[in-house]
Protein backbone atom coordinates (compact mmCIF):
# COMPACT_ATOMS: atom_id res chain seq x y z
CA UNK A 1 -258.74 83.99 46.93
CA UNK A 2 -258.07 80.76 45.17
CA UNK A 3 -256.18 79.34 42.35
CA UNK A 4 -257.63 81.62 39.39
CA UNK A 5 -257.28 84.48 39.09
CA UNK A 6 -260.70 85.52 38.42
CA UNK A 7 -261.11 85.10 42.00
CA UNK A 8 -259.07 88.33 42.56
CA UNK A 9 -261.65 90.67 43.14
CA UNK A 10 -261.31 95.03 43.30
CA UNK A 11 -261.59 94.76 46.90
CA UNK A 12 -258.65 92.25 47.47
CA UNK A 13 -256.62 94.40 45.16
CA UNK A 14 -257.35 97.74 47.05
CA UNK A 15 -256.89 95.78 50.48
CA UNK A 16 -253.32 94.27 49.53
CA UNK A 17 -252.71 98.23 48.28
CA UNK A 18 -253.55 99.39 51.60
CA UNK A 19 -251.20 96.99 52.88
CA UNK A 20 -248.19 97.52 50.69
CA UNK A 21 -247.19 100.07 48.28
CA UNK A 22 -247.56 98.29 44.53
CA UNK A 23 -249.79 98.94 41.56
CA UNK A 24 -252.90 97.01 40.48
CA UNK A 25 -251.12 95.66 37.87
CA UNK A 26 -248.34 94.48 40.08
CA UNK A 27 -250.67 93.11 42.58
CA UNK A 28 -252.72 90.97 39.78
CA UNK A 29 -249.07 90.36 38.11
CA UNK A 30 -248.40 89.00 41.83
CA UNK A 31 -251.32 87.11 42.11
CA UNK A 32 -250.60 84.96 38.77
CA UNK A 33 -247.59 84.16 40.25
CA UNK A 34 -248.44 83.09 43.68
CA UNK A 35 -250.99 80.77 42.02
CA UNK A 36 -248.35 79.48 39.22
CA UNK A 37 -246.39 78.34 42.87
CA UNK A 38 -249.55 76.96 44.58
CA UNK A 39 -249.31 74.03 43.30
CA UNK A 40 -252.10 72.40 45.18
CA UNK A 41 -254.82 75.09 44.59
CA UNK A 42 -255.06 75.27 48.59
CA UNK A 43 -254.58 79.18 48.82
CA UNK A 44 -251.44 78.65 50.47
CA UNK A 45 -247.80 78.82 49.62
CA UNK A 46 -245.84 76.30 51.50
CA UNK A 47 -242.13 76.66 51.93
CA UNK A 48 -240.85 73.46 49.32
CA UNK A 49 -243.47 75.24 46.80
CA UNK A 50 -241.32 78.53 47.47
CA UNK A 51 -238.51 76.38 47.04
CA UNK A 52 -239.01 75.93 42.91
CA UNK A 53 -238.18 79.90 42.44
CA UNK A 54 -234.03 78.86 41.89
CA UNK A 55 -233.33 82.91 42.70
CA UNK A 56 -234.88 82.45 46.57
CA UNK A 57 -232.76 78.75 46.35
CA UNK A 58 -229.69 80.72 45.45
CA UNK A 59 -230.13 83.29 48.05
CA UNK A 60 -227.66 82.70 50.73
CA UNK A 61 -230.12 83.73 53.78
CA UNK A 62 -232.52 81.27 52.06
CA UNK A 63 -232.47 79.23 54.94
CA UNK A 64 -233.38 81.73 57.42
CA UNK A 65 -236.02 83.34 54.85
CA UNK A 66 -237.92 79.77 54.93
CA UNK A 67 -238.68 79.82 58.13
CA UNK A 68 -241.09 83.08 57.64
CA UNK A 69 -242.38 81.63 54.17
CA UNK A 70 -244.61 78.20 55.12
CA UNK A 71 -247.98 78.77 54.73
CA UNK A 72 -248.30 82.39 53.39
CA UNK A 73 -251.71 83.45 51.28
CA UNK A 74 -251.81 85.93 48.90
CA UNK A 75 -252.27 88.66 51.10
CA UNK A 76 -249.04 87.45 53.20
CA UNK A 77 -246.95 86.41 50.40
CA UNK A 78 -247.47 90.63 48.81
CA UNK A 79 -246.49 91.72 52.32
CA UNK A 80 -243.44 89.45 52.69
CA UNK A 81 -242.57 90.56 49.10
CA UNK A 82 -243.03 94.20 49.58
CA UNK A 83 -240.10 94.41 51.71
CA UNK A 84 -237.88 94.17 48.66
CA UNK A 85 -239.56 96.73 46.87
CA UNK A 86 -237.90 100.13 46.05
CA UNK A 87 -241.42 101.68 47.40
CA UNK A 88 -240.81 100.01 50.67
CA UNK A 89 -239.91 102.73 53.79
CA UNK A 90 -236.84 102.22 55.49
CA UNK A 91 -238.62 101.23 58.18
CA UNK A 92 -240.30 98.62 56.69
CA UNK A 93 -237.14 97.63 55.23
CA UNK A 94 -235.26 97.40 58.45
CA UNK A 95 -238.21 95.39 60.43
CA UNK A 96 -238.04 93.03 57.66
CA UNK A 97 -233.99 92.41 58.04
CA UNK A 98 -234.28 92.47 62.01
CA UNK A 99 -236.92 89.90 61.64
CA UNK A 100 -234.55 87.65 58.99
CA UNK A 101 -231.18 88.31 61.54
CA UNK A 102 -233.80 87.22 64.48
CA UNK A 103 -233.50 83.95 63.64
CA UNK A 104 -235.51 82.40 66.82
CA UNK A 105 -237.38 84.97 67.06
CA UNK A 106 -236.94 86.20 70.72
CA UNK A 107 -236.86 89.88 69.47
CA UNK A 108 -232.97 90.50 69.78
CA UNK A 109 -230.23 89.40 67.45
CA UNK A 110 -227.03 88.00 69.49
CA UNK A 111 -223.69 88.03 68.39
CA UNK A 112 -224.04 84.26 67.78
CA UNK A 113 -226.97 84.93 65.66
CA UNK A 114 -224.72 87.19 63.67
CA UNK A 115 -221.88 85.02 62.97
CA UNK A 116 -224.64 82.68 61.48
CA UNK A 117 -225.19 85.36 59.36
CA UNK A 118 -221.57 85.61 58.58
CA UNK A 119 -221.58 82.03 57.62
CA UNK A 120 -224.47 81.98 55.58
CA UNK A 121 -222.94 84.97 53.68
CA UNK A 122 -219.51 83.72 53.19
CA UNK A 123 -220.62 80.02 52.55
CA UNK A 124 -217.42 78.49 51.96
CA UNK A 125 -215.01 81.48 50.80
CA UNK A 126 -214.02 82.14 54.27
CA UNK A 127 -212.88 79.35 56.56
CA UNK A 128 -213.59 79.03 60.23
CA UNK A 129 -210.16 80.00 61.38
CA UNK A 130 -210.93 82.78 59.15
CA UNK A 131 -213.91 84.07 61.22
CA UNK A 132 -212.10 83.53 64.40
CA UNK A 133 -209.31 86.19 63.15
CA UNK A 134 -211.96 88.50 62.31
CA UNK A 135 -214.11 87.46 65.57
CA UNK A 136 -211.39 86.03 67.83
CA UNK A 137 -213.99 85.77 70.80
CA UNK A 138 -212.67 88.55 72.44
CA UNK A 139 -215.72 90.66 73.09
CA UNK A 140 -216.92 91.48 76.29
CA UNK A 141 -219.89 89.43 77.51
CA UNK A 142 -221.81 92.68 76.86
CA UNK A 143 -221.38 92.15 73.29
CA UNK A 144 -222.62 89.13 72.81
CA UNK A 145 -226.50 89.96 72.54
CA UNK A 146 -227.30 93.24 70.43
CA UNK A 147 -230.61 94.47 71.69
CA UNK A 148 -231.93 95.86 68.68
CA UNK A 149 -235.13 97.41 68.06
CA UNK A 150 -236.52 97.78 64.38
CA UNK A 151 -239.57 99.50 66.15
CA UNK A 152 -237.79 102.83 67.39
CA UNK A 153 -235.92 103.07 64.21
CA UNK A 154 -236.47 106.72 62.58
C-alpha cells in the first residue's frame, strides 16, 4: 500500500475490516487520509508527520500518544485509530488507555506514572502544591505501583 490510493486493493480493505470494526468507505476515507499525512510517499506515518493534525497537537496526552505513533502503515495507523471508535469493545478500549497510562511500557502503570497523567491533564490550571494537597505522598509503598491488567478485563 503506497501513496495512491489506487493501490488500496479489496483484499487490504477486507483485511483492515477483519482487524477493526469500520466500513469500506471509512477504511478508503482512512486511507486518503493517511496518504494526505505521508508526506514522503514511504508507506509510513512518522510521528512529526502525525504532528500536522492540530486536534492530536492539542490533545493533552499527545506526548505520551507519540511515542506509539512513529512509523505506523496503513494497516497500523486503522488499528491505532480504531480505539476511538464508538464500534470499538470495551476491551479494546481499555488495552488501548492501559497502553497510553503505560508510559515505559513495563506492563504496569505506577502511581508516578499517574501523576504524569495528572500533569499532562491539568497542564497549568493546577499548581504543584496543588497536586501535593490532593496527593500529599502519603500512600503506603503498596500504592505506589498499580498492577493493572487490560488483559483480564471483562
Amino acid at each position: 500500500m503506497g501513496n495512491s490510493s489506487s493501490m488500496l486493493t479489496q483484499y487490504d480493505i477486507e483485511e483492515v475490516q477483519q482487524l477493526c470494526k469500520f466500513s469500506q468507505q471509512e477504511i478508503v476515507s482512512l486511507y486518503h487520509r493517511f496518504c494526505q499525512l505521508d508526506r514522503k510517499g514511504c508507506g509510513f506515518i512518522s510521528a512529526e508527520e502525525f504532528m500536522t493534525v492540530p486536534e492530536f497537537v492539542l490533545n493533552p496526552l499527545s506526548k505520551r500518544l507519540f511515542r506509539m505513533l512513529d512509523g505506523l502503515n496503513f494497516k497500523e495507523f486503522v488499528a491505532f485509530l480504531s480505539a476511538f471508535s464508538s464500534r470499538a469493545s470495551l476491551q479494546h478500549k481499555v488495552e488501548f488507555i492501559f497502553k497510553v497510562y503505560d508510559y515505559n511500557g513495563h506492563g504496569k502503570v505506577t502511581f508516578n506514572e499517574m501523576l504524569d497523567i495528572l500533569r499532562d491533564l491539568t497542564g497549568q490550571f493546577i499548581s504543584e502544591p496543588q497536586r501535593e494537597v490532593e496527593f500529599p505522598g502519603q500512600f503506603p509503598s503498596s500504592c505506589h505501583t498499580i498492577l493493572i491488567s487490560p488483559f483480564t478485563f471483562s
